[in-house]
PDB file of N, CA and C in Angstrom:
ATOM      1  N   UNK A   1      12.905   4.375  13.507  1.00  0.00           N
ATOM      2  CA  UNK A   1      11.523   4.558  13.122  1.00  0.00           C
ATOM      3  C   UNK A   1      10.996   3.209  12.624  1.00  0.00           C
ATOM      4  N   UNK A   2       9.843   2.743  12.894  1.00  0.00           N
ATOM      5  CA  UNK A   2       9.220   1.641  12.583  1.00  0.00           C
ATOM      6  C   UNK A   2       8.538   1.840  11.262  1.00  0.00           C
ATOM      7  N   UNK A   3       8.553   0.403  10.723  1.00  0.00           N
ATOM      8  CA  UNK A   3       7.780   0.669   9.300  1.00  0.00           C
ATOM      9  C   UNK A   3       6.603   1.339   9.096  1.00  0.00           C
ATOM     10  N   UNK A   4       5.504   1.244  10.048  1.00  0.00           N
ATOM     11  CA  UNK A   4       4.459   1.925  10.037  1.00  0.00           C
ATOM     12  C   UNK A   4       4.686   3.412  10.210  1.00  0.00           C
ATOM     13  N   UNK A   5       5.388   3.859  10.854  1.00  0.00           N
ATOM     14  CA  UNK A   5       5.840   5.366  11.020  1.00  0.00           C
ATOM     15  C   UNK A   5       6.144   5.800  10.033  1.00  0.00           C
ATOM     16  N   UNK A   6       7.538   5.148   9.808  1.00  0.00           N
ATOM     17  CA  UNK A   6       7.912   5.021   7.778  1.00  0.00           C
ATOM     18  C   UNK A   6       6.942   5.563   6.686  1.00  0.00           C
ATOM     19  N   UNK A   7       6.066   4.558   6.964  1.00  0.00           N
ATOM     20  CA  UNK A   7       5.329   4.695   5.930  1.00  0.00           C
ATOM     21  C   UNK A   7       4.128   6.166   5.913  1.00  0.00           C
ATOM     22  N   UNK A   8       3.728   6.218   6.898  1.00  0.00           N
ATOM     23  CA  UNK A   8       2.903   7.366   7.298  1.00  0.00           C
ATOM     24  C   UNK A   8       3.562   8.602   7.089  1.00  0.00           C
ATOM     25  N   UNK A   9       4.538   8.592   7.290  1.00  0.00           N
ATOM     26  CA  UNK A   9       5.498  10.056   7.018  1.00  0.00           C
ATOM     27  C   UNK A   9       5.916   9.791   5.317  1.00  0.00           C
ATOM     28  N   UNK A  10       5.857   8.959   4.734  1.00  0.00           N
ATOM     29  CA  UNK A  10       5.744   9.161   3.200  1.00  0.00           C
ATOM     30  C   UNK A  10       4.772   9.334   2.513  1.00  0.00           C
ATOM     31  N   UNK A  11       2.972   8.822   3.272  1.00  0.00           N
ATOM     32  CA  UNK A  11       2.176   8.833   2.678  1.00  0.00           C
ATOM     33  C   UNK A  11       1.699  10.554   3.185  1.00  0.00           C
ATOM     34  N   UNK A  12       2.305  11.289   4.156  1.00  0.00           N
ATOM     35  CA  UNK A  12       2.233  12.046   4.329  1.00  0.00           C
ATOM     36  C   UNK A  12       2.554  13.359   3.433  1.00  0.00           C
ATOM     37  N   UNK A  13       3.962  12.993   2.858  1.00  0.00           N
ATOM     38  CA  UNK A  13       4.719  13.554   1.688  1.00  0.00           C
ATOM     39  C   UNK A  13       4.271  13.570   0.752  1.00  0.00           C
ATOM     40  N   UNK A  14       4.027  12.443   0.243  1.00  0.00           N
ATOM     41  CA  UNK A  14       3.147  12.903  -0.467  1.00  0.00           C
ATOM     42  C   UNK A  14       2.058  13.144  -1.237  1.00  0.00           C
ATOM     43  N   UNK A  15       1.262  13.291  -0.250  1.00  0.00           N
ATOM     44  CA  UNK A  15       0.346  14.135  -0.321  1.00  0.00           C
ATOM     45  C   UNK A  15       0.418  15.563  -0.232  1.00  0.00           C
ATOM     46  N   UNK A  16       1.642  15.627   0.455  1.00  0.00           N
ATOM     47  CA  UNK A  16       1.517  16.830   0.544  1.00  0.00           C
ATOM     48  C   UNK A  16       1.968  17.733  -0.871  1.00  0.00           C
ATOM     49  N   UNK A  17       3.047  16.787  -1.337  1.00  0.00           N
ATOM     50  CA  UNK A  17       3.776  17.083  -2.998  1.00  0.00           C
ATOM     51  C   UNK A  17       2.063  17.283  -3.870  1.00  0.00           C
ATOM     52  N   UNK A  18       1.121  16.272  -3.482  1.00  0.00           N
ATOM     53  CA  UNK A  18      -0.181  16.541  -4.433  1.00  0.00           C
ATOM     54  C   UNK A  18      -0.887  17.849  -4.034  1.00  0.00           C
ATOM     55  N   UNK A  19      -0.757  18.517  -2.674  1.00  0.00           N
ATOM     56  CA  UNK A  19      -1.363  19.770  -2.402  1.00  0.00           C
ATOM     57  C   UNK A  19      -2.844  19.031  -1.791  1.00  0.00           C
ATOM     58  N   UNK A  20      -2.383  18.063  -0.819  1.00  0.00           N
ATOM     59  CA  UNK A  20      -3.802  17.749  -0.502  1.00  0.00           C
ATOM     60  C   UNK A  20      -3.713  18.629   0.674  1.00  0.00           C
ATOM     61  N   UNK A  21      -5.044  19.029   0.888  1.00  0.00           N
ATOM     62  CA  UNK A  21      -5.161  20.094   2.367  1.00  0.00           C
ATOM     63  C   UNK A  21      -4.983  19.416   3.382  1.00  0.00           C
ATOM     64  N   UNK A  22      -5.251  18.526   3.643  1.00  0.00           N
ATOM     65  CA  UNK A  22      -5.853  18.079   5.075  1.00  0.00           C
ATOM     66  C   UNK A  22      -4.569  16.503   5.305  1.00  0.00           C
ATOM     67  N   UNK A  23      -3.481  16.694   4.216  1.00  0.00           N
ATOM     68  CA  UNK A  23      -2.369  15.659   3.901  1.00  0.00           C
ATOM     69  C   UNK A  23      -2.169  14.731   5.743  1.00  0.00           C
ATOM     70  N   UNK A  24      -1.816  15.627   6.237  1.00  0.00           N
ATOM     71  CA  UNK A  24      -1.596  14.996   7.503  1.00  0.00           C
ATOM     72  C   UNK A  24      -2.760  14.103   8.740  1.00  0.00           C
ATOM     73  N   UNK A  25      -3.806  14.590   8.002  1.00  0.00           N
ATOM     74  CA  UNK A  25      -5.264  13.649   8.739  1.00  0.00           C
ATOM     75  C   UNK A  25      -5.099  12.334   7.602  1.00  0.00           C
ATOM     76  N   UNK A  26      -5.402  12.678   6.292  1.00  0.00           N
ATOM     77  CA  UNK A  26      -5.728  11.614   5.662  1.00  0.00           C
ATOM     78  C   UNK A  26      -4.370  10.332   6.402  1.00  0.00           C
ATOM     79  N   UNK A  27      -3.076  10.905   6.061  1.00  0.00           N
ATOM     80  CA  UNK A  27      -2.235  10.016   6.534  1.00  0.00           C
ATOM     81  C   UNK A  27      -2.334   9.512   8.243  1.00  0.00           C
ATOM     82  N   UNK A  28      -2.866   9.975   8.625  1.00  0.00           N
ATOM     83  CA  UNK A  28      -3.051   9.520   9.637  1.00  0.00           C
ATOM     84  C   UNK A  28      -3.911   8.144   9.856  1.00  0.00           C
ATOM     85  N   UNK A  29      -5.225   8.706   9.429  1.00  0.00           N
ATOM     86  CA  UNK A  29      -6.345   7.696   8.928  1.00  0.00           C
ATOM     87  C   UNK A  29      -5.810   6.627   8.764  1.00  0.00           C
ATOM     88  N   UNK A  30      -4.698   6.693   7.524  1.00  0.00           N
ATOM     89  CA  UNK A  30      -4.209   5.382   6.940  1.00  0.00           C
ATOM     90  C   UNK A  30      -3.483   4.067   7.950  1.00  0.00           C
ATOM     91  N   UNK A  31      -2.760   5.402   8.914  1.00  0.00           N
ATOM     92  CA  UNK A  31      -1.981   4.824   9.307  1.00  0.00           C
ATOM     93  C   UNK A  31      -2.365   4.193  10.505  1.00  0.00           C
ATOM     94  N   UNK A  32      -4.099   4.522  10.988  1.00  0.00           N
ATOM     95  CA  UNK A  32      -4.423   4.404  12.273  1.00  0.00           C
ATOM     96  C   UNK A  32      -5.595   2.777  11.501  1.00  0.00           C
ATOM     97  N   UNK A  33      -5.600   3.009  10.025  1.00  0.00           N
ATOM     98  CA  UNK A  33      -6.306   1.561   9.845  1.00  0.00           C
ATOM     99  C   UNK A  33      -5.654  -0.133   9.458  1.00  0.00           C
ATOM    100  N   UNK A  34      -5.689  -0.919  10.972  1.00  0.00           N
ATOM    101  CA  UNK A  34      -4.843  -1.748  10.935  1.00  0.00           C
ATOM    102  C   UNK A  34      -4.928  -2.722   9.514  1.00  0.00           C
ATOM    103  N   UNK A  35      -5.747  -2.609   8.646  1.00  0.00           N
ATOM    104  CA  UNK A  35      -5.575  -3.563   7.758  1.00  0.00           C
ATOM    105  C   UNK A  35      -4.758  -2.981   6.283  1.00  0.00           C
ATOM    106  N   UNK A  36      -4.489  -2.106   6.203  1.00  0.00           N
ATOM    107  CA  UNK A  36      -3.835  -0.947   5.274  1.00  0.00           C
ATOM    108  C   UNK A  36      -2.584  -1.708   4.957  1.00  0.00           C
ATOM    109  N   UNK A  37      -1.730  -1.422   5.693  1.00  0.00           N
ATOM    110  CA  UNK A  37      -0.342  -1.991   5.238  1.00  0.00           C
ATOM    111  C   UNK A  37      -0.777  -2.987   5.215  1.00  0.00           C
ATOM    112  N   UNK A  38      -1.143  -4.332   5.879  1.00  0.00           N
ATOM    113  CA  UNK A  38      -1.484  -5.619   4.993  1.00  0.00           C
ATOM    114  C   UNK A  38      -1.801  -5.723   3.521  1.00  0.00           C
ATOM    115  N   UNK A  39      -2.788  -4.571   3.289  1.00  0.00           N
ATOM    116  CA  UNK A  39      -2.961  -4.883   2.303  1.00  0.00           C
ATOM    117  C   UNK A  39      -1.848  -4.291   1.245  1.00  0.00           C
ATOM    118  N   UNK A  40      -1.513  -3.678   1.866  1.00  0.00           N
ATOM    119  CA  UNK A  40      -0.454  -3.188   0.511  1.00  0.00           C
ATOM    120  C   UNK A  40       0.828  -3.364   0.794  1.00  0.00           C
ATOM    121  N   UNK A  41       1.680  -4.169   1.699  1.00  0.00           N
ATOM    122  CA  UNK A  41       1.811  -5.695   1.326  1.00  0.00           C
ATOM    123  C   UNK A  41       1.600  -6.270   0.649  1.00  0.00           C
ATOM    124  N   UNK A  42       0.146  -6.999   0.535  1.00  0.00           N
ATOM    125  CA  UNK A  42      -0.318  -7.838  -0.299  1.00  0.00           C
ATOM    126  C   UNK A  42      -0.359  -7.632  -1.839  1.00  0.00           C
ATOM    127  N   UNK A  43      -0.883  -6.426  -2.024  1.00  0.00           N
ATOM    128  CA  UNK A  43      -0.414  -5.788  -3.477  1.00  0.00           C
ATOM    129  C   UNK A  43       0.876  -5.655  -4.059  1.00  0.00           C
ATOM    130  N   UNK A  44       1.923  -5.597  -2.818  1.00  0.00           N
ATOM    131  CA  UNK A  44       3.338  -5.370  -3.293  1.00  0.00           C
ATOM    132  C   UNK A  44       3.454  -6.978  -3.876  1.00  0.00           C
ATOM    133  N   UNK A  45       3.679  -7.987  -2.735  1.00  0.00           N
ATOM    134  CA  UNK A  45       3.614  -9.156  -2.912  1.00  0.00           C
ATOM    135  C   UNK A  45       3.025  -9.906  -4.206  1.00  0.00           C
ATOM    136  N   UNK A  46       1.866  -8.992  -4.699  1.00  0.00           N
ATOM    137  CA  UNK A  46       1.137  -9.749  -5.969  1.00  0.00           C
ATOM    138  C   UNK A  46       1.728  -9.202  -6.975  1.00  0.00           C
ATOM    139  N   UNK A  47       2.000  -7.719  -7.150  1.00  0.00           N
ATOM    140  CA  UNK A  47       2.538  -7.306  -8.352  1.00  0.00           C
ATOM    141  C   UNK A  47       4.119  -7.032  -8.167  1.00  0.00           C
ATOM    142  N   UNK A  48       4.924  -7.657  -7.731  1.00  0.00           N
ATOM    143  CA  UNK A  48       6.294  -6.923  -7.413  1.00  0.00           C
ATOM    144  C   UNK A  48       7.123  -7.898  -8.891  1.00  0.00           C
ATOM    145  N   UNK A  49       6.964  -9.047  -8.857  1.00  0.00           N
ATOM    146  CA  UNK A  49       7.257  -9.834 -10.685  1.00  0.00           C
ATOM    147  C   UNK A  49       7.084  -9.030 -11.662  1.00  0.00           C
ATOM    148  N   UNK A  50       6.103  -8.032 -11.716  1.00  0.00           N
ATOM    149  CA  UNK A  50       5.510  -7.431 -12.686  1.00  0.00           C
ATOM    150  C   UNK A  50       6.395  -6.258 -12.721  1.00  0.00           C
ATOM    151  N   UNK A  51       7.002  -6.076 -11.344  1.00  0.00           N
ATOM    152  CA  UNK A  51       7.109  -4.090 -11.783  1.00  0.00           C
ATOM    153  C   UNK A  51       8.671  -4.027 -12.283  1.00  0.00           C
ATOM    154  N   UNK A  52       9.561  -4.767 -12.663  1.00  0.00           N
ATOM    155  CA  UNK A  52      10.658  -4.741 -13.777  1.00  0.00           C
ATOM    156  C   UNK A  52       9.892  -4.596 -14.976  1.00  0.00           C
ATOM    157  N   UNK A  53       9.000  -5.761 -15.521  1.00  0.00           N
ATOM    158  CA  UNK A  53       8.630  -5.657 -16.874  1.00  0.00           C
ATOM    159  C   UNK A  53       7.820  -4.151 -17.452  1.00  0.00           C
ATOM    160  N   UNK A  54       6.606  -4.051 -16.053  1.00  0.00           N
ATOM    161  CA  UNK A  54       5.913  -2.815 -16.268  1.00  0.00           C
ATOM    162  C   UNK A  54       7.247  -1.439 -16.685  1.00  0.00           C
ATOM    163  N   UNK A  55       8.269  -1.433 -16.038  1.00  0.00           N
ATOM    164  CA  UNK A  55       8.950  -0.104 -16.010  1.00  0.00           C
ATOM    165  C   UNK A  55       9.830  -0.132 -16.235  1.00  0.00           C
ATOM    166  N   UNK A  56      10.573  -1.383 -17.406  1.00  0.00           N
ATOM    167  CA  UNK A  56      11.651  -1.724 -18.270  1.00  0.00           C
ATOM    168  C   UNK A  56      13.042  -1.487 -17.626  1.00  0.00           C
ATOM    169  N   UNK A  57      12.693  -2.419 -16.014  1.00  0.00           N
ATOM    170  CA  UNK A  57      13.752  -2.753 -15.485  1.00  0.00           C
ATOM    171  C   UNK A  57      14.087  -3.843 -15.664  1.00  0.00           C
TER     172      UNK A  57
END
C-alpha cells in the first residue's frame, strides 16, 4: 500500500472512531486533494522537535 492509500484509510478510521457520517467521502476528498499530504508533511516537518517536549517524551 502506498503512503497516500496509508494515509486515507487512517484518515478514514478515524473518522469513523469520531462517528462522522459521511467518514469515507470526507477521506476521500482529502485524499483526492494533491496539496494535503504536502502540507502535512510540512506541519510534521515544522513541529516534529516539538512533539517529545509537547508529550514528555
Amino acid at each position: 500500500m502506498n503512503p497516500r492509500m496509508a494515509m486515507k484509510e487512517m484518515i478514514k478510521f478515524m473518522l469513523e472512531q469520531l462517528d462522522v457520517g459521511n467518514a469515507e467521502s470526507v477521506a476521500e476528498q482529502m485524499h483526492d486533494d494533491p496539496t494535503f499530504l504536502e502540507e502535512l508533511e510540512q506541519f510534521f516537518q515544522d513541529h516534529i522537535e516539538d512533539f517529545g517536549e509537547n508529550y514528555g517524551l
